[in-house]
PDB file of N, CA and C in Angstrom:
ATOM      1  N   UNK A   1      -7.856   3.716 -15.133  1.00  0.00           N
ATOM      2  CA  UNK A   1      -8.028   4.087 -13.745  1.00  0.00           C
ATOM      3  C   UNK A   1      -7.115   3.221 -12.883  1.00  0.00           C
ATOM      4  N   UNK A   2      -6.214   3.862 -12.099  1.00  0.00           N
ATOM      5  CA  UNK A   2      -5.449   3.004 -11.165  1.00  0.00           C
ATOM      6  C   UNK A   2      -6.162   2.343  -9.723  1.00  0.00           C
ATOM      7  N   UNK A   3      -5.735   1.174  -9.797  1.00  0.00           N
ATOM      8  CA  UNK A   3      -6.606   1.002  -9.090  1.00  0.00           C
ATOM      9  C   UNK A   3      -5.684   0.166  -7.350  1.00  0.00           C
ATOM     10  N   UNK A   4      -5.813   1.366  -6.688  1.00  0.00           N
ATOM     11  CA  UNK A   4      -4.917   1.348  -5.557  1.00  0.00           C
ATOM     12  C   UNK A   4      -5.928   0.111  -4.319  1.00  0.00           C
ATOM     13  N   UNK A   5      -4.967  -0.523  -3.561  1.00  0.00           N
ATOM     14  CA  UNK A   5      -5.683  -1.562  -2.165  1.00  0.00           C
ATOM     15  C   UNK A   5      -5.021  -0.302  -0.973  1.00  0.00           C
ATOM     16  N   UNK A   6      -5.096  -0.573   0.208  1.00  0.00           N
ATOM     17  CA  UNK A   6      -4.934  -0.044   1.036  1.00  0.00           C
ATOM     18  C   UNK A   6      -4.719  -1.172   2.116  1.00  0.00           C
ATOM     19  N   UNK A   7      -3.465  -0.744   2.806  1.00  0.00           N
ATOM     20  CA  UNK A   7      -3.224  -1.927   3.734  1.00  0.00           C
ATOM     21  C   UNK A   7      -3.532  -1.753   5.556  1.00  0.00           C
ATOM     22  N   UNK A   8      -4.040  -1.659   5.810  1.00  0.00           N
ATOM     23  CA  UNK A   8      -4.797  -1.462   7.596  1.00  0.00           C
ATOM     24  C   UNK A   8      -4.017  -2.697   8.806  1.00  0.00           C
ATOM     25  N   UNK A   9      -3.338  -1.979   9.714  1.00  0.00           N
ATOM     26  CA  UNK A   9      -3.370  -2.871  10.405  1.00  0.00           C
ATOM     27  C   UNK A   9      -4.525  -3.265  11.480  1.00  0.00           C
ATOM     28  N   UNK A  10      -4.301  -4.046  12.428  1.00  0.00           N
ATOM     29  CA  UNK A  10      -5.309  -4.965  13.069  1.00  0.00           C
ATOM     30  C   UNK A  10      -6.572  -4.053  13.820  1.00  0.00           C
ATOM     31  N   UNK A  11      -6.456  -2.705  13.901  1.00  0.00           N
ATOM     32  CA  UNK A  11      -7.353  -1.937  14.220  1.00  0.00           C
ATOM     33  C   UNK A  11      -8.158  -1.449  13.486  1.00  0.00           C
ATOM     34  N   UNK A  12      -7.480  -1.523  12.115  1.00  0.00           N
ATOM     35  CA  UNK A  12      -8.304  -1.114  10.488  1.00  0.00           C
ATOM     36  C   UNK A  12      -7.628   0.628  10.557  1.00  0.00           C
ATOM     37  N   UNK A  13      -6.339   0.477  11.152  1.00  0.00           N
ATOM     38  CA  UNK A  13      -5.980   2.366  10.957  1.00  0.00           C
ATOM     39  C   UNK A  13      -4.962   1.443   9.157  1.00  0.00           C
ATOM     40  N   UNK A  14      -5.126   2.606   8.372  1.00  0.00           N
ATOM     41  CA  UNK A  14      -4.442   2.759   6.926  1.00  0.00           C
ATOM     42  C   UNK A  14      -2.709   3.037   7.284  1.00  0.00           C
ATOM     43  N   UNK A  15      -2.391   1.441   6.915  1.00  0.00           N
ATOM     44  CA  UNK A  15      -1.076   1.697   6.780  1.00  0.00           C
ATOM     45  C   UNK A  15       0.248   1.562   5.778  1.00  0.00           C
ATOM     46  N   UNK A  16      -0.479   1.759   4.526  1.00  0.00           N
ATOM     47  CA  UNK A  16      -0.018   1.196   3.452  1.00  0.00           C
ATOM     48  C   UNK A  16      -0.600   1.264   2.346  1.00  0.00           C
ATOM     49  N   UNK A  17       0.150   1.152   0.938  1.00  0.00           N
ATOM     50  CA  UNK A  17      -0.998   1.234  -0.072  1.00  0.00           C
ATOM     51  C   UNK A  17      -0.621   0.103  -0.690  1.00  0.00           C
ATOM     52  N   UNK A  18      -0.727  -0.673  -1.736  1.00  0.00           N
ATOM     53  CA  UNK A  18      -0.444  -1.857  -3.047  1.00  0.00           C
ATOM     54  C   UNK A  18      -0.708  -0.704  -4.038  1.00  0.00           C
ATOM     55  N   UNK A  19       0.060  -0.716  -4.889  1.00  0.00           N
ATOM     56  CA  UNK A  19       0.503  -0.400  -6.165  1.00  0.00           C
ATOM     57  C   UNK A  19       0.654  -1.430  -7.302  1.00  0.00           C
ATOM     58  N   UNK A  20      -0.435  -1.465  -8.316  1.00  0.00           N
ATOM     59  CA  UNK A  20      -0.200  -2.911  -9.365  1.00  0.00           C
ATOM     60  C   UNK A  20       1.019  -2.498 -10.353  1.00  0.00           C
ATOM     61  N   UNK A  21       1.859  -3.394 -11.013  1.00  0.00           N
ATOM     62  CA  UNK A  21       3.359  -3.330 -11.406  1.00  0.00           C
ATOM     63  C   UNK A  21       2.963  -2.257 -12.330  1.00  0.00           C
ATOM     64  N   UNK A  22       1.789  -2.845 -12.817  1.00  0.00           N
ATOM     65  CA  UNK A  22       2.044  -1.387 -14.614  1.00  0.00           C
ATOM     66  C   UNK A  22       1.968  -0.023 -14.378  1.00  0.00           C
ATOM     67  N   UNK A  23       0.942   0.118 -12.864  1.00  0.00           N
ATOM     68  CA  UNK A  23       1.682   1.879 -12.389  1.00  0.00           C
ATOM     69  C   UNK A  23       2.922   1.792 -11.921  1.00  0.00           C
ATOM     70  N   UNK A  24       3.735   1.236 -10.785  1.00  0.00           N
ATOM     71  CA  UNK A  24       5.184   1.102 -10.588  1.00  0.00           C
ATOM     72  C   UNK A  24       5.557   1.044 -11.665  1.00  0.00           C
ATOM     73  N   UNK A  25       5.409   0.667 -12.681  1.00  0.00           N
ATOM     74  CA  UNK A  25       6.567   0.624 -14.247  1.00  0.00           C
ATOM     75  C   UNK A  25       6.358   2.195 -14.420  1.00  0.00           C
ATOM     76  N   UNK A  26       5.441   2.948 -14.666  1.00  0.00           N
ATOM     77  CA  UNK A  26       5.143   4.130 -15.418  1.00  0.00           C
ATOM     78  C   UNK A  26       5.756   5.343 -13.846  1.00  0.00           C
ATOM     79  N   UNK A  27       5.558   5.096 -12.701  1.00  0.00           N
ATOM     80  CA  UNK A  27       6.058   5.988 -11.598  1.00  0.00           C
ATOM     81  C   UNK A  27       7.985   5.896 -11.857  1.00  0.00           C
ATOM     82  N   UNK A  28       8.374   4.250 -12.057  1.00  0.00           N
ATOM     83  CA  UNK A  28       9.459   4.278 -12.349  1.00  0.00           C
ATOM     84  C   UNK A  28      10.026   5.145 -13.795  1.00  0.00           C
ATOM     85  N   UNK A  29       9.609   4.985 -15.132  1.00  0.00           N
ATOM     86  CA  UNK A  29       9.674   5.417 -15.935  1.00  0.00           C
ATOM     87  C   UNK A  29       9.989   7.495 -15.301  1.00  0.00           C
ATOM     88  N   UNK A  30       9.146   7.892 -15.139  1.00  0.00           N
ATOM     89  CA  UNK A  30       8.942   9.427 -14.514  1.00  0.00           C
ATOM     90  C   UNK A  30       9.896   9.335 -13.067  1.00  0.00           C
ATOM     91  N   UNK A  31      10.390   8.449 -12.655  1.00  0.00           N
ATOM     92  CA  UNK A  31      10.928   9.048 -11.568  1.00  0.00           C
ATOM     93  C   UNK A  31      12.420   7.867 -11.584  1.00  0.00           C
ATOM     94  N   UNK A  32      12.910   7.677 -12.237  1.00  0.00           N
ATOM     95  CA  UNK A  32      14.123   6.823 -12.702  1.00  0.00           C
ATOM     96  C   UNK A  32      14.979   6.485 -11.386  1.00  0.00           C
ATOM     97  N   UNK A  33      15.220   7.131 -10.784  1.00  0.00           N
ATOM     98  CA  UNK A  33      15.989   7.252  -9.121  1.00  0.00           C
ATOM     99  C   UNK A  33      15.149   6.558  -8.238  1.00  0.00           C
ATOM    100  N   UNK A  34      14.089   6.656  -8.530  1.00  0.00           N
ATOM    101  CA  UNK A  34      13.223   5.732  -7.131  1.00  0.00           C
ATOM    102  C   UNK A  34      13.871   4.616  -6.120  1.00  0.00           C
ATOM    103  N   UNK A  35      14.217   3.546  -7.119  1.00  0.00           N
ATOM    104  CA  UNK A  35      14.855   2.508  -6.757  1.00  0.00           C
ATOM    105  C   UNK A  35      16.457   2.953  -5.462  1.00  0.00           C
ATOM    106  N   UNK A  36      16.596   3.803  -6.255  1.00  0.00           N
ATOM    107  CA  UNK A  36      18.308   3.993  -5.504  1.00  0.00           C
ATOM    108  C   UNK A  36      17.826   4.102  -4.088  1.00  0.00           C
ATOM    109  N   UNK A  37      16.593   4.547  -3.792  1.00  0.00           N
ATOM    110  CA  UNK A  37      16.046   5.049  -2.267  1.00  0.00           C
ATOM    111  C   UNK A  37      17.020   4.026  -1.642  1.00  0.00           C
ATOM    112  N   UNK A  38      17.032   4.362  -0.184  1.00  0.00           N
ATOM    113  CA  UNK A  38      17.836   3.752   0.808  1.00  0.00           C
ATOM    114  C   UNK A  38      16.508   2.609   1.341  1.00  0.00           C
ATOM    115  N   UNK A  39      16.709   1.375   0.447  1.00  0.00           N
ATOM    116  CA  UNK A  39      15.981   0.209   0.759  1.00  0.00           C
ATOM    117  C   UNK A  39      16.571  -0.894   1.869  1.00  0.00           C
ATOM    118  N   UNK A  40      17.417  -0.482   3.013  1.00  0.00           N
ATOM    119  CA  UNK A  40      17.081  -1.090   4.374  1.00  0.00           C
ATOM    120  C   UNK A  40      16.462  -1.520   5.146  1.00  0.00           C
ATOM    121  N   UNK A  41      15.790  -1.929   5.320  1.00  0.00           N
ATOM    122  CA  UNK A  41      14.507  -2.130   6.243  1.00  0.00           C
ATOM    123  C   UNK A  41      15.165  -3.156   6.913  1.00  0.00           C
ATOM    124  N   UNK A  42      14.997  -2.552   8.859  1.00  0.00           N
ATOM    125  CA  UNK A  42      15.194  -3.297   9.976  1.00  0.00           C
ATOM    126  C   UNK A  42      13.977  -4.390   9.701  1.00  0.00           C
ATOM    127  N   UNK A  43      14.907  -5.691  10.379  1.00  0.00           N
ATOM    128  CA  UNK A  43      14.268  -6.853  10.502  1.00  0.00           C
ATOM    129  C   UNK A  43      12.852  -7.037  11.656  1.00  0.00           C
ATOM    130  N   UNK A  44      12.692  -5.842  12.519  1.00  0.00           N
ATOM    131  CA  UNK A  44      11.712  -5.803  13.179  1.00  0.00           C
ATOM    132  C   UNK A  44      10.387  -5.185  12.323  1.00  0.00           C
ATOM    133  N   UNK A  45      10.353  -4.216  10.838  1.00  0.00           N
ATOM    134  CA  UNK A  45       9.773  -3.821  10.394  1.00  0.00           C
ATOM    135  C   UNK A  45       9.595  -5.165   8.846  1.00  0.00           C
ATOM    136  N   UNK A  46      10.275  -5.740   8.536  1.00  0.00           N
ATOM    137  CA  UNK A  46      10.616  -6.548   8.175  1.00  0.00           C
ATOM    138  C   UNK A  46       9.099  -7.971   8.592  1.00  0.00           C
ATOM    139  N   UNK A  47       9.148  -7.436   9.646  1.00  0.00           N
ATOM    140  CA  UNK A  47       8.668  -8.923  10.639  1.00  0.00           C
ATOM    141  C   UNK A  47       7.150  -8.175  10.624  1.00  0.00           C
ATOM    142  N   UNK A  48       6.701  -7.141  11.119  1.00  0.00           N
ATOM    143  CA  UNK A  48       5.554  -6.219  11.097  1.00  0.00           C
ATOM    144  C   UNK A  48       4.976  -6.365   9.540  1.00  0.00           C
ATOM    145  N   UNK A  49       5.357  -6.344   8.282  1.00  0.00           N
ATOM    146  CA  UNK A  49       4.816  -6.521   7.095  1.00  0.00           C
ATOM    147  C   UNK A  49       4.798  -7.981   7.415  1.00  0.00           C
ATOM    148  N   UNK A  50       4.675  -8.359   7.558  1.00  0.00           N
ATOM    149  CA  UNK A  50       4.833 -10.430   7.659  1.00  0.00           C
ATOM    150  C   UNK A  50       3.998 -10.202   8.235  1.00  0.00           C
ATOM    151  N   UNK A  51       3.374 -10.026   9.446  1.00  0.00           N
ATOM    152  CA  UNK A  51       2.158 -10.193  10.594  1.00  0.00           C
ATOM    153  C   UNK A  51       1.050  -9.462   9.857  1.00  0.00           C
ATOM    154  N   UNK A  52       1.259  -8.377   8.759  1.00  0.00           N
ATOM    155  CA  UNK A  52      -0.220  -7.591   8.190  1.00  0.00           C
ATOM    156  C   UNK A  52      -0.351  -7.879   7.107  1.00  0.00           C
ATOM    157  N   UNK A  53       1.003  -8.865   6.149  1.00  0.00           N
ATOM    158  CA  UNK A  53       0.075  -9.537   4.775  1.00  0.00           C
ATOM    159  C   UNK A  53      -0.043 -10.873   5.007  1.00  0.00           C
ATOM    160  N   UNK A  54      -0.048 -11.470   6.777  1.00  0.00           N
ATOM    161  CA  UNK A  54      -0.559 -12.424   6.703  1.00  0.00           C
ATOM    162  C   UNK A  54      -2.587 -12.295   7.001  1.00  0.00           C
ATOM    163  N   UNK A  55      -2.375 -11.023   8.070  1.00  0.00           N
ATOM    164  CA  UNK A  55      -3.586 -10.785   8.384  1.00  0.00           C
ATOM    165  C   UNK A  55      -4.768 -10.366   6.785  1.00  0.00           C
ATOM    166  N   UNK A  56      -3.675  -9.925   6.219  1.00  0.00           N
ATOM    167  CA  UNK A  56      -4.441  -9.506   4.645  1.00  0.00           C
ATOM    168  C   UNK A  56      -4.855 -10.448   4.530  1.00  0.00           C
ATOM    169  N   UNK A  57      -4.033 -11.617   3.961  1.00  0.00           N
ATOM    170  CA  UNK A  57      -4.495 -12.822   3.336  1.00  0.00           C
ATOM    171  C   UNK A  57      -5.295 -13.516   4.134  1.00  0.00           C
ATOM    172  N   UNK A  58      -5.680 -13.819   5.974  1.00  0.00           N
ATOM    173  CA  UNK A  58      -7.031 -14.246   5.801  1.00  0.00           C
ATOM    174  C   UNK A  58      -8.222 -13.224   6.171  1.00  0.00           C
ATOM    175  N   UNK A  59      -8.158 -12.098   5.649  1.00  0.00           N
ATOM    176  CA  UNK A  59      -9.529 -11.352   5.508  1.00  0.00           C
ATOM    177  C   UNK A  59      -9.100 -10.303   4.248  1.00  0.00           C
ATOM    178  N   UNK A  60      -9.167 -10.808   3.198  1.00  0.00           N
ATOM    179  CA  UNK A  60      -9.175  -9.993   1.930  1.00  0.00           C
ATOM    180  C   UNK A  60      -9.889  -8.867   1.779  1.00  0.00           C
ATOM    181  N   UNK A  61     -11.093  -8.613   2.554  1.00  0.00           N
ATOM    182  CA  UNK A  61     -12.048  -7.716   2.415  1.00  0.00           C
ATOM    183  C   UNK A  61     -11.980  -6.569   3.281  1.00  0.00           C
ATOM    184  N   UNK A  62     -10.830  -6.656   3.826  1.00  0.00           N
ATOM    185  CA  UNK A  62     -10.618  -5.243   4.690  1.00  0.00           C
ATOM    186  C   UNK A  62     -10.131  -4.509   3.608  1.00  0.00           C
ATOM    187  N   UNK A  63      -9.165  -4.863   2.166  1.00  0.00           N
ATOM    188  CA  UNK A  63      -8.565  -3.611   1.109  1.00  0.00           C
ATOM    189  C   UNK A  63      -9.901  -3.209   0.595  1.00  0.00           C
ATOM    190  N   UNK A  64      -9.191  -2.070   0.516  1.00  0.00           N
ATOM    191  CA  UNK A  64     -10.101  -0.796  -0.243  1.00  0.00           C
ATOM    192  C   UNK A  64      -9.706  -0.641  -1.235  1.00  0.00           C
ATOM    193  N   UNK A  65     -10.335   0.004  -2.081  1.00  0.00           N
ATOM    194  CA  UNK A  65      -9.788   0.360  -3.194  1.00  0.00           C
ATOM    195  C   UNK A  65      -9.545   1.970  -3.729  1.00  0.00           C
ATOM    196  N   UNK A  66      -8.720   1.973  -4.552  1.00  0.00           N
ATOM    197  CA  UNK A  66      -7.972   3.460  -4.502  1.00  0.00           C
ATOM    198  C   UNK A  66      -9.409   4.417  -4.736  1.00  0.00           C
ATOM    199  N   UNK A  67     -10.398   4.156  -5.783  1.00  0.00           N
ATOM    200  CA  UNK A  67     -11.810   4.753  -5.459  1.00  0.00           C
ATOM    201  C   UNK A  67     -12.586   5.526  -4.464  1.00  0.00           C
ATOM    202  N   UNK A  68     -12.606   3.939  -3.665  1.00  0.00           N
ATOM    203  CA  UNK A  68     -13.172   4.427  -1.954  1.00  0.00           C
ATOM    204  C   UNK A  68     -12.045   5.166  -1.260  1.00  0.00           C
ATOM    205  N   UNK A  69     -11.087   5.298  -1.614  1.00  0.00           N
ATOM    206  CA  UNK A  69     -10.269   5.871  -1.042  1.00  0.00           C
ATOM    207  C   UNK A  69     -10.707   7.378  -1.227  1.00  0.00           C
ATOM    208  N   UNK A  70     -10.186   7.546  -2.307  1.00  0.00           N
ATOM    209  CA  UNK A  70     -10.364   9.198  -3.141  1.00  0.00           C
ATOM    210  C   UNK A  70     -11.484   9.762  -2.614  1.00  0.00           C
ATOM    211  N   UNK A  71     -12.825   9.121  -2.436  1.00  0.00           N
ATOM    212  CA  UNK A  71     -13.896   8.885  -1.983  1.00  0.00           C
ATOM    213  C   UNK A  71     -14.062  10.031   0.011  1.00  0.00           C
ATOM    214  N   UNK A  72     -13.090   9.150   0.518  1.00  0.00           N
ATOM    215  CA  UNK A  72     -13.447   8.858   1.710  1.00  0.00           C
ATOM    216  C   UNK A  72     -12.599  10.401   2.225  1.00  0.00           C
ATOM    217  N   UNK A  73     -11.405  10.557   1.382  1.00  0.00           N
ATOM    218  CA  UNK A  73     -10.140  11.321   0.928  1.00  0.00           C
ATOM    219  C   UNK A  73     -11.649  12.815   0.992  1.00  0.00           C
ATOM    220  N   UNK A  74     -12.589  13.179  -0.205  1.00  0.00           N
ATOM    221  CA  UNK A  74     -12.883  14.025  -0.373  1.00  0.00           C
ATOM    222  C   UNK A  74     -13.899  14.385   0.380  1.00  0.00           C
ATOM    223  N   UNK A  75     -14.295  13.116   1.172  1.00  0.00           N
ATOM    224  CA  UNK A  75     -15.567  13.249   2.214  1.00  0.00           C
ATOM    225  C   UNK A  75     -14.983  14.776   3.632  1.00  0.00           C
ATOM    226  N   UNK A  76     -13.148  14.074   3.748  1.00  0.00           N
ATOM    227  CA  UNK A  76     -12.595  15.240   4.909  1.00  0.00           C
ATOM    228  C   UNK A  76     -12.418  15.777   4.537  1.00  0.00           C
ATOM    229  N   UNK A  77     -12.362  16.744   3.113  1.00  0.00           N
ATOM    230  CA  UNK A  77     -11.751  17.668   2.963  1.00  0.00           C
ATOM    231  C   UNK A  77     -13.055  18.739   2.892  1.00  0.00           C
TER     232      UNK A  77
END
């Protein structure tokens, strides 16, 4: 079972997911090109992930997990 976090910024809206390496190995494996994506990222967005995995790290308990997700996912549908 993969087991996905979810990243929220300071309002708790979902802005992000964590992916653990051994699914990225197997998404890479099936999708070989991934990497080539156009990996630029402006230094203002750059700076925005810095301000929400600092906020991660002191309240760990806002990630979800890919579960509650799927979960919450089938509650709207």
């Amino acid at each position: 079972m993969m087991r996905l976090q979810l990243i929220q910024d300071g309002k708790g809206k979902n802005t992000g997911v964590f992916i653990p390496m051994e699914y990225w190995t197997l998404i890479k494996k099936k999708y070989p090109d991934i990497e080539n994506a156009d990996t630029d990222i402006p230094k203002w967005e750059k700076d925005l992930i810095d301000v929400r995995l600092d906020a991660i790290a002191k309240n760990p308990d806002r990630l979800k997990s890919g579960k509650n997700l799927l979960k919450e996912l089938k509650r709207e549908i």
